[in-house]
PDB file of N, CA and C in Angstrom:
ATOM      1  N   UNK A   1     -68.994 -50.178 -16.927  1.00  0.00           N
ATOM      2  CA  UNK A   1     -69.240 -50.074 -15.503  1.00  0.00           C
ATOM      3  C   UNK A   1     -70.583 -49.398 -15.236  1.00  0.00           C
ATOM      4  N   UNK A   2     -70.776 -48.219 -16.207  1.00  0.00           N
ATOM      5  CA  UNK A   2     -71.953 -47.646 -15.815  1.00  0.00           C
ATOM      6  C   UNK A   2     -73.504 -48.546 -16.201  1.00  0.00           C
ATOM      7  N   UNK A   3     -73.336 -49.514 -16.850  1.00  0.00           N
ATOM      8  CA  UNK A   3     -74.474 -50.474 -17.275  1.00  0.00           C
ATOM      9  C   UNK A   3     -74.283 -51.345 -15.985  1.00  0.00           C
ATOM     10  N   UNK A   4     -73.591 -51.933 -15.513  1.00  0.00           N
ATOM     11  CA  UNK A   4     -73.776 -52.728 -14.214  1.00  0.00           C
ATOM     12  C   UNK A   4     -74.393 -51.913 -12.853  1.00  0.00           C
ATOM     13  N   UNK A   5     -73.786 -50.647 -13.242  1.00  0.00           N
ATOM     14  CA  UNK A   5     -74.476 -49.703 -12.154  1.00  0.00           C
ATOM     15  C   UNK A   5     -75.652 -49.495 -12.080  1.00  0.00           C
ATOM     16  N   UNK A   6     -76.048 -49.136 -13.300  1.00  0.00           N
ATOM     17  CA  UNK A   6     -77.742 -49.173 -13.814  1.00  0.00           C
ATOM     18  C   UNK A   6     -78.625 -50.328 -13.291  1.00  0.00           C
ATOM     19  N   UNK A   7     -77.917 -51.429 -13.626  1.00  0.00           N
ATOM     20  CA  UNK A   7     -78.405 -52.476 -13.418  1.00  0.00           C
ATOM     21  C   UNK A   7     -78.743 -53.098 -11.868  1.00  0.00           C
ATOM     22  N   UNK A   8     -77.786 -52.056 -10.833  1.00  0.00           N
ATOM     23  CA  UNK A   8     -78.515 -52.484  -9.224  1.00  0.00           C
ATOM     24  C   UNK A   8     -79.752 -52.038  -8.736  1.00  0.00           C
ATOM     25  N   UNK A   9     -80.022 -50.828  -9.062  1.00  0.00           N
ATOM     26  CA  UNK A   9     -81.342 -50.794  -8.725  1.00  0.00           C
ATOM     27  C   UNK A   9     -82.568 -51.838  -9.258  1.00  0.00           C
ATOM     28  N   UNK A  10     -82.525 -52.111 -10.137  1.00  0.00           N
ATOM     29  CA  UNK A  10     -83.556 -53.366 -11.030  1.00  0.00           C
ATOM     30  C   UNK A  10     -83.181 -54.541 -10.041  1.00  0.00           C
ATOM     31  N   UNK A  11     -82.465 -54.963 -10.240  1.00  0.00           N
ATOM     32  CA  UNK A  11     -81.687 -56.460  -9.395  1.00  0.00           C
ATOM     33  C   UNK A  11     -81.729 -56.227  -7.978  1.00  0.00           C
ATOM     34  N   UNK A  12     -82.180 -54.839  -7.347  1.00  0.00           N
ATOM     35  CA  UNK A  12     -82.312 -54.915  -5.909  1.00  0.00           C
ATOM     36  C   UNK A  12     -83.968 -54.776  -6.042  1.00  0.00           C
ATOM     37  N   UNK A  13     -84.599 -54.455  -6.528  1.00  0.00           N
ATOM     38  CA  UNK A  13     -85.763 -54.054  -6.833  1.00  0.00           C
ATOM     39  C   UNK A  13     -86.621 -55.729  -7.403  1.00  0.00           C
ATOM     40  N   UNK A  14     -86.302 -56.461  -8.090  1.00  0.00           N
ATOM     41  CA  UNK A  14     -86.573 -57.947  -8.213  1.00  0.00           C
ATOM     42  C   UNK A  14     -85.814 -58.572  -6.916  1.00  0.00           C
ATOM     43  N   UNK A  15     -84.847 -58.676  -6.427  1.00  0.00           N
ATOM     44  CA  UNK A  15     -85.257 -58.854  -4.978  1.00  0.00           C
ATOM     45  C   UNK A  15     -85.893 -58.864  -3.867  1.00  0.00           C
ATOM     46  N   UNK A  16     -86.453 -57.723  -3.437  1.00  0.00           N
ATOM     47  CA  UNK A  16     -87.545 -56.887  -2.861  1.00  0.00           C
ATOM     48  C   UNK A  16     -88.991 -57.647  -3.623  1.00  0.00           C
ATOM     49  N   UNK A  17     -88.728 -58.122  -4.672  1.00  0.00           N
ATOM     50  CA  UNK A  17     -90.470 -58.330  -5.235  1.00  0.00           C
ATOM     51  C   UNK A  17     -90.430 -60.023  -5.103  1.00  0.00           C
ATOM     52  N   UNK A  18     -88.882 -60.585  -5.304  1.00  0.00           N
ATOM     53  CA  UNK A  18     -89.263 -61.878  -5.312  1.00  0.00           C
ATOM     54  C   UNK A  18     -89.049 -62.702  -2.991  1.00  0.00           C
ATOM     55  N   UNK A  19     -88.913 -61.262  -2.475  1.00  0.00           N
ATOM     56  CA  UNK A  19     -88.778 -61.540  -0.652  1.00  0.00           C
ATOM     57  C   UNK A  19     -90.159 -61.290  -0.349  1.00  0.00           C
ATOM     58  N   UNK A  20     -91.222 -60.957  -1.139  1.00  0.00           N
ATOM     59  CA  UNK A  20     -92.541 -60.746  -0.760  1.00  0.00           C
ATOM     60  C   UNK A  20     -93.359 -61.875  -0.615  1.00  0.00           C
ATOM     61  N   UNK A  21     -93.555 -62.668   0.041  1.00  0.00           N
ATOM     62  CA  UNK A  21     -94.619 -63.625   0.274  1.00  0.00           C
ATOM     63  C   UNK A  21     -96.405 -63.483   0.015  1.00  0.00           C
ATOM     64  N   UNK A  22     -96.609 -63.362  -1.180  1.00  0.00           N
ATOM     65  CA  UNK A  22     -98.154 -62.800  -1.208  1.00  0.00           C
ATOM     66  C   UNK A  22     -98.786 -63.902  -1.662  1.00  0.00           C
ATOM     67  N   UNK A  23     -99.718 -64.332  -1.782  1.00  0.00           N
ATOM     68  CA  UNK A  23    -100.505 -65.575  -1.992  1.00  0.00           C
ATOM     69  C   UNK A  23    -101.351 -64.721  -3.104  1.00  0.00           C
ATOM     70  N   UNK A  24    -101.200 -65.754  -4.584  1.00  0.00           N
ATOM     71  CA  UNK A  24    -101.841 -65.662  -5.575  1.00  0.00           C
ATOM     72  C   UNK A  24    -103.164 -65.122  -5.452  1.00  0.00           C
ATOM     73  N   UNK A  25    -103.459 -65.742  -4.839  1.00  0.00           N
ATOM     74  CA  UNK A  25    -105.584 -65.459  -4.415  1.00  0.00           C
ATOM     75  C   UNK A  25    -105.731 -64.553  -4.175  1.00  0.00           C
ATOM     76  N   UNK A  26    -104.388 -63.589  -3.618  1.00  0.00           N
ATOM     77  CA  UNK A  26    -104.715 -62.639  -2.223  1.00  0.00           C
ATOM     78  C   UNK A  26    -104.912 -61.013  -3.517  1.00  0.00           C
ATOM     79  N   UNK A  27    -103.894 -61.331  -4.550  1.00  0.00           N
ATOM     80  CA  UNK A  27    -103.620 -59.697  -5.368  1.00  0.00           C
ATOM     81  C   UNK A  27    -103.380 -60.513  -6.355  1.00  0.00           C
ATOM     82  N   UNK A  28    -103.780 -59.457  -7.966  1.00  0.00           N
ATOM     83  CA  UNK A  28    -102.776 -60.018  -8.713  1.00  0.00           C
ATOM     84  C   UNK A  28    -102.892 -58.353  -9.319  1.00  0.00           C
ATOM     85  N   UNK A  29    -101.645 -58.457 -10.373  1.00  0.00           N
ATOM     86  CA  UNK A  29    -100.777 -57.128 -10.688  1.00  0.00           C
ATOM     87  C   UNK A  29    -100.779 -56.980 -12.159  1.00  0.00           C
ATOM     88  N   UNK A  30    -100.335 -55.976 -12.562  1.00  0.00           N
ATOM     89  CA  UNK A  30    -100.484 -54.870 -13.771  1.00  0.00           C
ATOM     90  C   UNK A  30     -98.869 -54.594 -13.642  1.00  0.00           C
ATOM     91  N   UNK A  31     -98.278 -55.103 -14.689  1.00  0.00           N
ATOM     92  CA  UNK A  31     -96.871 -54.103 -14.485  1.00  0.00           C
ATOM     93  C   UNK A  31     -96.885 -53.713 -15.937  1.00  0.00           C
ATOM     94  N   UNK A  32     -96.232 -52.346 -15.865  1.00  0.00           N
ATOM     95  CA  UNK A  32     -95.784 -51.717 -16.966  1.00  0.00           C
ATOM     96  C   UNK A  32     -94.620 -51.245 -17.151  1.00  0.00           C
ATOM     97  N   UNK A  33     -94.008 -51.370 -18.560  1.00  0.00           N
ATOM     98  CA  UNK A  33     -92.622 -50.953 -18.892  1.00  0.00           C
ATOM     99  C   UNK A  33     -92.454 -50.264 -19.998  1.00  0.00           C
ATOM    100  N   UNK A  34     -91.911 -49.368 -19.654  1.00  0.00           N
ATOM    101  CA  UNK A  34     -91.497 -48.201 -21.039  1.00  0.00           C
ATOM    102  C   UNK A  34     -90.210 -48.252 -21.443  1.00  0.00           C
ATOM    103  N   UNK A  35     -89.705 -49.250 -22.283  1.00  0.00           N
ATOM    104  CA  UNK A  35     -88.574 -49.330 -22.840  1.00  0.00           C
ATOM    105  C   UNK A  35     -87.896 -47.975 -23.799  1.00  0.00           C
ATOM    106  N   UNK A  36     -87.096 -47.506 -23.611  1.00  0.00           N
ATOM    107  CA  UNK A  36     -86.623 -46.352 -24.240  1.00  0.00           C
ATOM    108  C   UNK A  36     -85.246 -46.572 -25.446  1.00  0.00           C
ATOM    109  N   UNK A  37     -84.974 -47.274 -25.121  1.00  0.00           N
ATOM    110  CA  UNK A  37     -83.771 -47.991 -26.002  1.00  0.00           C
ATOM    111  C   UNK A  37     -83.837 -49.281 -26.880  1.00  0.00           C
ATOM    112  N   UNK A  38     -84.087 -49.389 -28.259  1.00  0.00           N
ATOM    113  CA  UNK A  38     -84.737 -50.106 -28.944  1.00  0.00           C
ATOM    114  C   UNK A  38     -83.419 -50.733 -29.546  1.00  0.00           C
ATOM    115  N   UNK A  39     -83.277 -52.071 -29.715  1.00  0.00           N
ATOM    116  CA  UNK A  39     -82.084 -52.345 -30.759  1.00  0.00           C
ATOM    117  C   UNK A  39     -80.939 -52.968 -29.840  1.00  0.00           C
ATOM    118  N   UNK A  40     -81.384 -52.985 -28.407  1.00  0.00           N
ATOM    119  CA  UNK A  40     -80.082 -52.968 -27.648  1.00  0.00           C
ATOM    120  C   UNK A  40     -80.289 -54.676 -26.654  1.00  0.00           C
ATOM    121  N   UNK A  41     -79.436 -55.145 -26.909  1.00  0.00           N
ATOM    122  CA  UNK A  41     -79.497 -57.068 -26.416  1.00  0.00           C
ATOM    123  C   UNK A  41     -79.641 -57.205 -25.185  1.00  0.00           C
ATOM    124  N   UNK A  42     -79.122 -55.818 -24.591  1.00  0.00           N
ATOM    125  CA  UNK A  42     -79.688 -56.424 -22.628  1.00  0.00           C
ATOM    126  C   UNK A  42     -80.963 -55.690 -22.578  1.00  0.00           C
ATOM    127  N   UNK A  43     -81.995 -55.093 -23.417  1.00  0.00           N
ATOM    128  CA  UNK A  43     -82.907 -54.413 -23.020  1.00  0.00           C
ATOM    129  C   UNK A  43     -83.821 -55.945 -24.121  1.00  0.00           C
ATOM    130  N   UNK A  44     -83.396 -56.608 -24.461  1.00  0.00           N
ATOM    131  CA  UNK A  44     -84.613 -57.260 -25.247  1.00  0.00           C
ATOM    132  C   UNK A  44     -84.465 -58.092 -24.181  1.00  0.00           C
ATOM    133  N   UNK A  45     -82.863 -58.497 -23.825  1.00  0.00           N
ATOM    134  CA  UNK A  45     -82.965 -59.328 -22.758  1.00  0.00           C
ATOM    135  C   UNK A  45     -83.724 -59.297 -21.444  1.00  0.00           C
ATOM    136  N   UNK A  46     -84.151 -58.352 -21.290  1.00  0.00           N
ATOM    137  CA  UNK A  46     -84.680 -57.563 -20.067  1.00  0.00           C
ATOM    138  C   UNK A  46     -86.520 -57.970 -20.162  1.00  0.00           C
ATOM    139  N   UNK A  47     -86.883 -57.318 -21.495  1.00  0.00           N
ATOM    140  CA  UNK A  47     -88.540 -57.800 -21.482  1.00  0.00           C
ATOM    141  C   UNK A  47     -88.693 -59.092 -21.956  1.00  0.00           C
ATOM    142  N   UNK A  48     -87.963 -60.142 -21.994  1.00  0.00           N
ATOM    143  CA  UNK A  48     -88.389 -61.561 -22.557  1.00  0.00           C
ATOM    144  C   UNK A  48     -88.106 -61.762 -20.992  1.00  0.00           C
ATOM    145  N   UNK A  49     -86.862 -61.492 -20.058  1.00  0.00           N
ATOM    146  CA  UNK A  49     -87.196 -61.956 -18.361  1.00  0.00           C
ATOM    147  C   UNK A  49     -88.299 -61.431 -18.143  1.00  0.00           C
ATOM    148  N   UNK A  50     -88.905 -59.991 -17.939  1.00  0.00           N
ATOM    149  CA  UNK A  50     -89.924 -59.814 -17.365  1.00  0.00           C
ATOM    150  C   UNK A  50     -91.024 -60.586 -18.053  1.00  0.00           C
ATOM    151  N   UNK A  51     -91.322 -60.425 -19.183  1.00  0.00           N
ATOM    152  CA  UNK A  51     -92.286 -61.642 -19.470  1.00  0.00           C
ATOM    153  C   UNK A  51     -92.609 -62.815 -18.857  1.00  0.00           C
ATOM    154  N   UNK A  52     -91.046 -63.869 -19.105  1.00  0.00           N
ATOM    155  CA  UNK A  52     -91.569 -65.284 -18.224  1.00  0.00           C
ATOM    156  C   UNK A  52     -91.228 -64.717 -17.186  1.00  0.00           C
ATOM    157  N   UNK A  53     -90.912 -63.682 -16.052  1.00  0.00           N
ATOM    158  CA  UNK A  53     -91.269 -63.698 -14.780  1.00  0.00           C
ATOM    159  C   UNK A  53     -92.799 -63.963 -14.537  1.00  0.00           C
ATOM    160  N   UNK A  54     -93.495 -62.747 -15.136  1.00  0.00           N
ATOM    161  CA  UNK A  54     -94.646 -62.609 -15.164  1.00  0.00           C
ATOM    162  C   UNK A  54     -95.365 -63.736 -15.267  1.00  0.00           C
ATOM    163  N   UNK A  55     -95.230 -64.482 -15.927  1.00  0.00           N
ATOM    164  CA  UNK A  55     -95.840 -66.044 -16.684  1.00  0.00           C
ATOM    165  C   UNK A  55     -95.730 -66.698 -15.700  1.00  0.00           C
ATOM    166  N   UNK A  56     -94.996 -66.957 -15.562  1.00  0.00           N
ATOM    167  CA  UNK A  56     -94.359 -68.230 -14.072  1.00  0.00           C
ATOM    168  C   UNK A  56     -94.773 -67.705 -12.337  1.00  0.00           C
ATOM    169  N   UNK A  57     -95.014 -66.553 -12.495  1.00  0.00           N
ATOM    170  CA  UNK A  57     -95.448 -66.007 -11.320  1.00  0.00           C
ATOM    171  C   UNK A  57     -96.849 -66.020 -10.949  1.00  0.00           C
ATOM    172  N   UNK A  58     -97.814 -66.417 -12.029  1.00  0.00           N
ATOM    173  CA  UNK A  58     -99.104 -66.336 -11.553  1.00  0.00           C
ATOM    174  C   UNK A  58     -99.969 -65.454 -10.966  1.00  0.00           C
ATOM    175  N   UNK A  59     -99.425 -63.702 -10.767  1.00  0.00           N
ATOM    176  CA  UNK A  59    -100.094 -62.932  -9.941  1.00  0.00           C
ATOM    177  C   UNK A  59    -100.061 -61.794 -11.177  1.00  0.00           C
ATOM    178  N   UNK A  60     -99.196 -62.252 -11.684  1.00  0.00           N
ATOM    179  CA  UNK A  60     -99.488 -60.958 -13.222  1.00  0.00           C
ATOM    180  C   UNK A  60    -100.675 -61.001 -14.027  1.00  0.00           C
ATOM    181  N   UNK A  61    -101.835 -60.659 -14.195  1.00  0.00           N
ATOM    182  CA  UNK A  61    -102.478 -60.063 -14.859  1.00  0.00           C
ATOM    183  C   UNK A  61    -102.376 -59.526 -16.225  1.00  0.00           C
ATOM    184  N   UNK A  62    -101.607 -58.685 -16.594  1.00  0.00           N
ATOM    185  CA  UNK A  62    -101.888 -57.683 -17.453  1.00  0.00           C
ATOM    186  C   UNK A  62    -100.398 -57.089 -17.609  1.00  0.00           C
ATOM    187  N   UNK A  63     -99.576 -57.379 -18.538  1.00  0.00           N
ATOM    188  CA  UNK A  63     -98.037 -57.176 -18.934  1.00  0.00           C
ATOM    189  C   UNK A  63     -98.317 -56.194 -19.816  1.00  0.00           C
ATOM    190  N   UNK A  64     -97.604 -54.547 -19.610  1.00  0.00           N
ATOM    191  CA  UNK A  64     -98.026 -53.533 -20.852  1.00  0.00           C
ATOM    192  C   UNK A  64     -96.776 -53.258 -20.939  1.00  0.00           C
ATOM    193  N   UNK A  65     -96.345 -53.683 -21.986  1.00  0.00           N
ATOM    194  CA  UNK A  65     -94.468 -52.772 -22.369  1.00  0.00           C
ATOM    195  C   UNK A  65     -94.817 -51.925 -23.451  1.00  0.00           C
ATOM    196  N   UNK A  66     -94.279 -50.938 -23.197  1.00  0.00           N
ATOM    197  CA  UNK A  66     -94.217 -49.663 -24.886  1.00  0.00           C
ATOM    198  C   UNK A  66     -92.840 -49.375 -24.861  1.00  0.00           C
ATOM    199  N   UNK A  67     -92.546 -49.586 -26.268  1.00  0.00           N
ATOM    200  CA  UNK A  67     -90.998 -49.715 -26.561  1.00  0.00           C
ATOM    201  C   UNK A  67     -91.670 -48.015 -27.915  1.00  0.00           C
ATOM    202  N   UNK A  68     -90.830 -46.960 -27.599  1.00  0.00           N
ATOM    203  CA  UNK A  68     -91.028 -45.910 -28.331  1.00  0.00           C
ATOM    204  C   UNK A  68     -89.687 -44.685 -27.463  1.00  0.00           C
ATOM    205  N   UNK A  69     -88.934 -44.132 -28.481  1.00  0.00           N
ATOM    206  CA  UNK A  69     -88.247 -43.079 -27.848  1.00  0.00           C
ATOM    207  C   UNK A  69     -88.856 -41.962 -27.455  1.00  0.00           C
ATOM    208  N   UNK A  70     -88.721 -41.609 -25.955  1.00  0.00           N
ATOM    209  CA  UNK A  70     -89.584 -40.557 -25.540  1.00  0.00           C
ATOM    210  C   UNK A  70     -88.893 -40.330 -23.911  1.00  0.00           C
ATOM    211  N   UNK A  71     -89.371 -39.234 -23.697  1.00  0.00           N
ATOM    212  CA  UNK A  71     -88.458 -38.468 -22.319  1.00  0.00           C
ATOM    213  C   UNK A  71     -89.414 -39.094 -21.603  1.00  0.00           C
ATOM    214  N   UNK A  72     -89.102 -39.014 -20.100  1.00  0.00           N
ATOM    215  CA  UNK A  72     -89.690 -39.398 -18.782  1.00  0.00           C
ATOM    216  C   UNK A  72     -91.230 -39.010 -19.025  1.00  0.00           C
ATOM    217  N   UNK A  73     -91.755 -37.943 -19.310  1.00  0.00           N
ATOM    218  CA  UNK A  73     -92.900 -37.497 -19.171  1.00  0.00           C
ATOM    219  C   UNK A  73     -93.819 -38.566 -20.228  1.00  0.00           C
ATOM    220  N   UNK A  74     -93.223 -38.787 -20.926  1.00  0.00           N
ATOM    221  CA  UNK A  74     -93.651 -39.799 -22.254  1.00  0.00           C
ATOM    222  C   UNK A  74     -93.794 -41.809 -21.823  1.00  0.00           C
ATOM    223  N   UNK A  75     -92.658 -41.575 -20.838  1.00  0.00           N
ATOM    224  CA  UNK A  75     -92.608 -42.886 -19.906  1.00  0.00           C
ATOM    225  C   UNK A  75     -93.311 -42.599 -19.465  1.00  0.00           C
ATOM    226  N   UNK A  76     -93.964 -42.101 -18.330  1.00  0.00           N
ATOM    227  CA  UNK A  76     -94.619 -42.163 -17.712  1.00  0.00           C
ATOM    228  C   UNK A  76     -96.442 -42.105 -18.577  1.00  0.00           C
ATOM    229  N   UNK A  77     -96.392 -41.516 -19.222  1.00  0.00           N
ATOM    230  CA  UNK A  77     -98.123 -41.648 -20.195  1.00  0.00           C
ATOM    231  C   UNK A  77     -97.664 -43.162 -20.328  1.00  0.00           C
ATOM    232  N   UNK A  78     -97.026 -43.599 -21.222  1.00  0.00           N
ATOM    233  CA  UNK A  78     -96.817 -45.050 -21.405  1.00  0.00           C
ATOM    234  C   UNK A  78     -97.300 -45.901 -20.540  1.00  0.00           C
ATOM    235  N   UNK A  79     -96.256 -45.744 -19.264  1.00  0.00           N
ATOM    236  CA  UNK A  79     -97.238 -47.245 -18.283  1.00  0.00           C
ATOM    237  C   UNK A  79     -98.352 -46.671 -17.459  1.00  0.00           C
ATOM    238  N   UNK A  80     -99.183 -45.609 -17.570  1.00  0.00           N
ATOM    239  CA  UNK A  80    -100.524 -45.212 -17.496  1.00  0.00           C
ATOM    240  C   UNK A  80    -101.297 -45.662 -17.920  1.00  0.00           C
ATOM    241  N   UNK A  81    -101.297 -45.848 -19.291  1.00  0.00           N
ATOM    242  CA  UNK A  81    -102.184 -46.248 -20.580  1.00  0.00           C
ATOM    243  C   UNK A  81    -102.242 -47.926 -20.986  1.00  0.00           C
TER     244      UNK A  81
END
């Protein structure tokens, strides 16, 4: 239960990104992801979606995932860098 729970904020949050109407020309984006959990089938599952999101979306730029165990402060250097 608590993995489906986890899982609304992301799934309301790709909602919110796919209700945005922005025109390719207009921006394109940098996303970064700091995977913290290595080994685990809904988290590989997770950066092969964001990948072909990214791909198929045309406004991505620049895809940075760092897959390394490390606390928030360590996430956060991650999608900085």
């Amino acid at each position: 239960m608590k993995k489906y729970l986890a899982m609304v904020p992301l799934l309301a949050g790709a909602a919110f990104l796919a209700s945005v109407g922005v025109s390719s020309a207009e921006a394109k984006y940098t996303i970064g992801v700091s995977n913290t959990v290595q080994g685990n089938g809904w988290r590989e599952e997770m950066i092969c979606a964001i990948k072909a999101q990214a791909l198929a979306s045309d406004e991505v730029t620049k895809l940075n995932i760092a897959h390394r165990n490390t606390d928030a402060a360590g996430q956060l250097e991650d999608i900085r860098n």
